[in-house]
C-alpha atoms as a PDB file:
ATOM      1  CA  UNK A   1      14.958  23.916  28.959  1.00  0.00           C
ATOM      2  CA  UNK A   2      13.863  27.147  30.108  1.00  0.00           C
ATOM      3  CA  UNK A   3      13.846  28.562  33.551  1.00  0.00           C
ATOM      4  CA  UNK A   4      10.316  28.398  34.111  1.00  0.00           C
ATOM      5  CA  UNK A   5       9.869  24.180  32.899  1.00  0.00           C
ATOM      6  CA  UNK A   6      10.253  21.630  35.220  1.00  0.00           C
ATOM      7  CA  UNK A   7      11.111  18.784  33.234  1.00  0.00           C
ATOM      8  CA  UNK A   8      13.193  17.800  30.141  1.00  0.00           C
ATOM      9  CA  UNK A   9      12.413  16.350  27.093  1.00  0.00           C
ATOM     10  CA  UNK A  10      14.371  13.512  26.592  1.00  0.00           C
ATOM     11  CA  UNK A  11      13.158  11.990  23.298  1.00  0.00           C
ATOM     12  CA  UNK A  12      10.149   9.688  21.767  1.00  0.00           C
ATOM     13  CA  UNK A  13       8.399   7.141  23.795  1.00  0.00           C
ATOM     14  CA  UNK A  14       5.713   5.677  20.884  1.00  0.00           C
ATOM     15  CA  UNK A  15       3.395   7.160  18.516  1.00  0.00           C
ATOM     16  CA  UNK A  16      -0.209   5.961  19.205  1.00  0.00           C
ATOM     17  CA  UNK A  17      -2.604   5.015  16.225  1.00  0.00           C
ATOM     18  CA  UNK A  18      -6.209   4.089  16.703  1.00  0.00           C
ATOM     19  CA  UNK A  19      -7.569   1.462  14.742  1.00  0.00           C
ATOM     20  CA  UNK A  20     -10.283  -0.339  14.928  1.00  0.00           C
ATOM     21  CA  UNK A  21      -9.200  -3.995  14.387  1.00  0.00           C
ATOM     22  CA  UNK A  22      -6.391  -5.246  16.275  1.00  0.00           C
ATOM     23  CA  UNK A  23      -5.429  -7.913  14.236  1.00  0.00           C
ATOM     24  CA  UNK A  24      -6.116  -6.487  10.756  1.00  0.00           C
ATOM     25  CA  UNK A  25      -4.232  -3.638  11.814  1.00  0.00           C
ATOM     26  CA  UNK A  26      -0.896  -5.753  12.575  1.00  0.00           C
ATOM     27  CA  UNK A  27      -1.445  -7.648   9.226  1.00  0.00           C
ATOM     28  CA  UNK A  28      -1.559  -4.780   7.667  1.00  0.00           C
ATOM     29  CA  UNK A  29       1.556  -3.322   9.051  1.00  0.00           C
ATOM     30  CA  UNK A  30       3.387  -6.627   8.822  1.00  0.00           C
ATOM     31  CA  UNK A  31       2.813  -6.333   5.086  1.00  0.00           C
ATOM     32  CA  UNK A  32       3.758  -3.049   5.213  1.00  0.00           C
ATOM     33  CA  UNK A  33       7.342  -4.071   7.070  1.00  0.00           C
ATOM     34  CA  UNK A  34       6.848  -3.275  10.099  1.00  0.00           C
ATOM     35  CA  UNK A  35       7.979  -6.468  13.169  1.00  0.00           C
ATOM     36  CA  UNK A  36       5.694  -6.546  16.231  1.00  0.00           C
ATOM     37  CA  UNK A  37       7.460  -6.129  19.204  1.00  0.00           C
ATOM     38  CA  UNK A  38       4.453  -7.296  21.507  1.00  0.00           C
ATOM     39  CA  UNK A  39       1.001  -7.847  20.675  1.00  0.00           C
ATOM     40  CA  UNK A  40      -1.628  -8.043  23.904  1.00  0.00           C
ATOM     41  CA  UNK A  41      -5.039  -8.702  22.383  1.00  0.00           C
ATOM     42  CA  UNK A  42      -7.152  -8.513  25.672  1.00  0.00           C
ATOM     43  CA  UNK A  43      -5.955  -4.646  26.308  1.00  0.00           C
ATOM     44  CA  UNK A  44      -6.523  -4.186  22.555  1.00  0.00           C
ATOM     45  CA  UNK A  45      -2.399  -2.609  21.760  1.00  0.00           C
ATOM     46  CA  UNK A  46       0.101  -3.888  19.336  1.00  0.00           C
ATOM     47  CA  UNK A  47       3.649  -2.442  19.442  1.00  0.00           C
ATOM     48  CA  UNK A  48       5.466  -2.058  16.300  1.00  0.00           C
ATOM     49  CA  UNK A  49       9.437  -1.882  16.374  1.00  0.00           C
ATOM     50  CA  UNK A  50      10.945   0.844  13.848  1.00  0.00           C
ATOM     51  CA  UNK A  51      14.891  -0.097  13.623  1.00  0.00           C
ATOM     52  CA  UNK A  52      16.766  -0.887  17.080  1.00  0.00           C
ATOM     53  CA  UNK A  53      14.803   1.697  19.316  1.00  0.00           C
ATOM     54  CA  UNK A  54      12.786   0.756  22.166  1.00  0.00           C
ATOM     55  CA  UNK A  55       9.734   3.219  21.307  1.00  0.00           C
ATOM     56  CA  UNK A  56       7.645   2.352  18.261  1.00  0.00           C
ATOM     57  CA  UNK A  57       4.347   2.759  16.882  1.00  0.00           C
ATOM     58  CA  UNK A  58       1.454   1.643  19.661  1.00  0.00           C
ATOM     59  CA  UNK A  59      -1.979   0.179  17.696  1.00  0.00           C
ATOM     60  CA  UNK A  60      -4.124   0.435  19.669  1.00  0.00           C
ATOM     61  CA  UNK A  61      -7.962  -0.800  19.421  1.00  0.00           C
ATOM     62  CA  UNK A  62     -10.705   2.011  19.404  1.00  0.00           C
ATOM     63  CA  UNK A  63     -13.830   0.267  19.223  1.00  0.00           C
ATOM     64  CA  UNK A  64     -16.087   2.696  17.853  1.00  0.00           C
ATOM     65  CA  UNK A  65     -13.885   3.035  14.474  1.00  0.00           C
ATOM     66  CA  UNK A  66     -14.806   0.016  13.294  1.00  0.00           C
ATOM     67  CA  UNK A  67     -13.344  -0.161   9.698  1.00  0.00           C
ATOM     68  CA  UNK A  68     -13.653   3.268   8.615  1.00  0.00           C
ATOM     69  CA  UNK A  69     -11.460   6.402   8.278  1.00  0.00           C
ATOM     70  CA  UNK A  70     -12.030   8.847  10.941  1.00  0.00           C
ATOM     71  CA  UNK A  71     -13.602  12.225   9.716  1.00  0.00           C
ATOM     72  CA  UNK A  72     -10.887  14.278  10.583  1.00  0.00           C
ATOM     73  CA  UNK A  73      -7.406  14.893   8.863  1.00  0.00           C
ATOM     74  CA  UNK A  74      -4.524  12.249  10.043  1.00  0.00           C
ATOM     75  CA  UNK A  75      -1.403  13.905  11.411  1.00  0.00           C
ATOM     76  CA  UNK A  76       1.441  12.067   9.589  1.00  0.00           C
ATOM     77  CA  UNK A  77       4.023   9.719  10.945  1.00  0.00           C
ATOM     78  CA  UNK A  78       7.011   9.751   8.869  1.00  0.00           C
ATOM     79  CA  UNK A  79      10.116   6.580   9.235  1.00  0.00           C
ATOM     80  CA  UNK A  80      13.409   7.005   7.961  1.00  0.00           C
ATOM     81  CA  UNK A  81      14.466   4.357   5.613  1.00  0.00           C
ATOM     82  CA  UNK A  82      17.698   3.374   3.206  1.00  0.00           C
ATOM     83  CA  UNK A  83      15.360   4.356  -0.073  1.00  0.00           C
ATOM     84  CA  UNK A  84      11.844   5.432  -0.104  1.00  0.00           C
ATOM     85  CA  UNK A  85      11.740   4.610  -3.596  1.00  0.00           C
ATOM     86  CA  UNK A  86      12.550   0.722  -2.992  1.00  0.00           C
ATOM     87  CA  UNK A  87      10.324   0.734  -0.103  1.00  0.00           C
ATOM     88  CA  UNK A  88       7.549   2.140  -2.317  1.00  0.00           C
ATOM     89  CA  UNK A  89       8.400  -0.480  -4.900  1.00  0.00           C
ATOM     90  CA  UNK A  90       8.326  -3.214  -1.683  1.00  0.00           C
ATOM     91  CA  UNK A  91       4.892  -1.885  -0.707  1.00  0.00           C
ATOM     92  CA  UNK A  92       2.674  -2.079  -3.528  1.00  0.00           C
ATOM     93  CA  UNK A  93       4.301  -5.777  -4.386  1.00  0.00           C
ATOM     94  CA  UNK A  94       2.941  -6.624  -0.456  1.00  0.00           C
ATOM     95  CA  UNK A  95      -0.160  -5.306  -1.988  1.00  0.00           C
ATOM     96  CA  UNK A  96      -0.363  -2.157  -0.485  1.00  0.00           C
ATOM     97  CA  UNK A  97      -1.083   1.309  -2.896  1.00  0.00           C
ATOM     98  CA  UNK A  98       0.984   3.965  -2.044  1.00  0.00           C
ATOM     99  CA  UNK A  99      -1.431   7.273  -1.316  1.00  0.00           C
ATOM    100  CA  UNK A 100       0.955   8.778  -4.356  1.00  0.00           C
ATOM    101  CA  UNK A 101       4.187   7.846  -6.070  1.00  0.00           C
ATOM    102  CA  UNK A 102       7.155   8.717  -4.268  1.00  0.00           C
ATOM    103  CA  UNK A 103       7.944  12.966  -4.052  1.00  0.00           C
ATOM    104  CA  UNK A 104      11.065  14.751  -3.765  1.00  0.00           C
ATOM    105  CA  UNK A 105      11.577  16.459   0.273  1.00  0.00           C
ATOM    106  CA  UNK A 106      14.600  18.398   1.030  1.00  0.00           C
ATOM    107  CA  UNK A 107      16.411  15.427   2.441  1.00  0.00           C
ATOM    108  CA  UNK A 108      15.433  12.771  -0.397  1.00  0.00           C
ATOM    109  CA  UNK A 109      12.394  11.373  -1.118  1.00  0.00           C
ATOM    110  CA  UNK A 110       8.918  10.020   0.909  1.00  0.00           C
ATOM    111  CA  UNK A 111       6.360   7.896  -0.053  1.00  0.00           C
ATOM    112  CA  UNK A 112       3.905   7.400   2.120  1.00  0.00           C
ATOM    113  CA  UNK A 113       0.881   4.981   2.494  1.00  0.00           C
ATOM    114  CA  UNK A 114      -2.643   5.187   4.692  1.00  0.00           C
ATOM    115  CA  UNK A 115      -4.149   2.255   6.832  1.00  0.00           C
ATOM    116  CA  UNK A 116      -7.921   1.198   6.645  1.00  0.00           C
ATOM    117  CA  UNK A 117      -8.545   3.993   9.759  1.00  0.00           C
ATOM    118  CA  UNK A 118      -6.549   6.782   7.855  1.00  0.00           C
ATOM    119  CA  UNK A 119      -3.267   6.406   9.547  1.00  0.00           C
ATOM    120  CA  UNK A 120      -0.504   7.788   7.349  1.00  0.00           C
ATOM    121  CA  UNK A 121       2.639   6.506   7.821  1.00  0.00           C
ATOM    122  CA  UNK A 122       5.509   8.116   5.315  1.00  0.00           C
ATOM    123  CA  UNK A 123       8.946   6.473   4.604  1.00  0.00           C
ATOM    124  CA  UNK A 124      11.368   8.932   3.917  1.00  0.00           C
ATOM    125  CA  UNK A 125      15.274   9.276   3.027  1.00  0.00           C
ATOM    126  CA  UNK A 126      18.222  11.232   2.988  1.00  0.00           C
ATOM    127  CA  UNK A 127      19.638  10.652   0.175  1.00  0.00           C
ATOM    128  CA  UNK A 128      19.776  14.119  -0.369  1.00  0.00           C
ATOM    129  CA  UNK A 129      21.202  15.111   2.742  1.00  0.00           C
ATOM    130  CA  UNK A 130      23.163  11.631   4.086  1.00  0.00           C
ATOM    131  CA  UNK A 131      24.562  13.902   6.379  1.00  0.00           C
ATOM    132  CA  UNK A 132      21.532  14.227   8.233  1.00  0.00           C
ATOM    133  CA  UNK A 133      20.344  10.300   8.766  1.00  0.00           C
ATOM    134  CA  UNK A 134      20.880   7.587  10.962  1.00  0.00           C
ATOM    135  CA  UNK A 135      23.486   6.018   8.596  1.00  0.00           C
ATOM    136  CA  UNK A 136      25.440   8.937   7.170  1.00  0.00           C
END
């Protein structure tokens, strides 16, 4: 922290994604493996878990989406996993198309998939690098 801050960052708290149906949204990352952690319709957010942490991904409803991409570029959300080429392989047999067949990354490999609002969440791995991951 430098002198002139006043505060310290400490870590993640979640990663929120517009969409603009709740409850397509959470099938959609059900299928996708994600667990919800809490879903409260009438404030329009679903938390998804990502392994034993408390943050996660927030949905969260934005009405004037609707069903569509937004026109702007998604930033990218990548989760570490065992093998991103089994979770690719896991995806498209929950019926969901990868945005491109798994690609080499300095640590492993990512594939990474898009929601029906242009989310785009990546799984990734270190098997590469093992040193590097949760589970080295």
């Amino acid at each position: 922290m430098s002198d002139d801050q006043s505060y310290e960052l400490l870590g993640f708290d979640n990663v929120l994604l517009p969409v603009g149906d709740l409850g397509a949204a959470v099938d959609f990352y059900e299928r996708a493996g994600f667990a919800v952690g809490f879903r409260l319709d009438e404030a329009g957010i679903a938390l998804l878990k990502v392994g034993a942490e408390t943050p996660g991904i927030l949905l969260r409803q934005e009405d004037e989406l609707g069903h569509r991409p937004p026109p702007w570029p998604a930033p990218r959300v990548w989760i570490e996993v065992a093998d991103a080429r089994k979770a690719a392989d896991a995806l498209s047999a929950a019926g969901i198309v990868p945005l491109d067949a798994p690609f080499p990354v300095a640590t492993g490999w990512t594939v990474e998939i898009a929601d029906p609002w242009g989310n785009v969440i990546g799984f990734t791995d270190y098997t590469k690098r093992p040193e590097l991951g949760r589970r080295p």
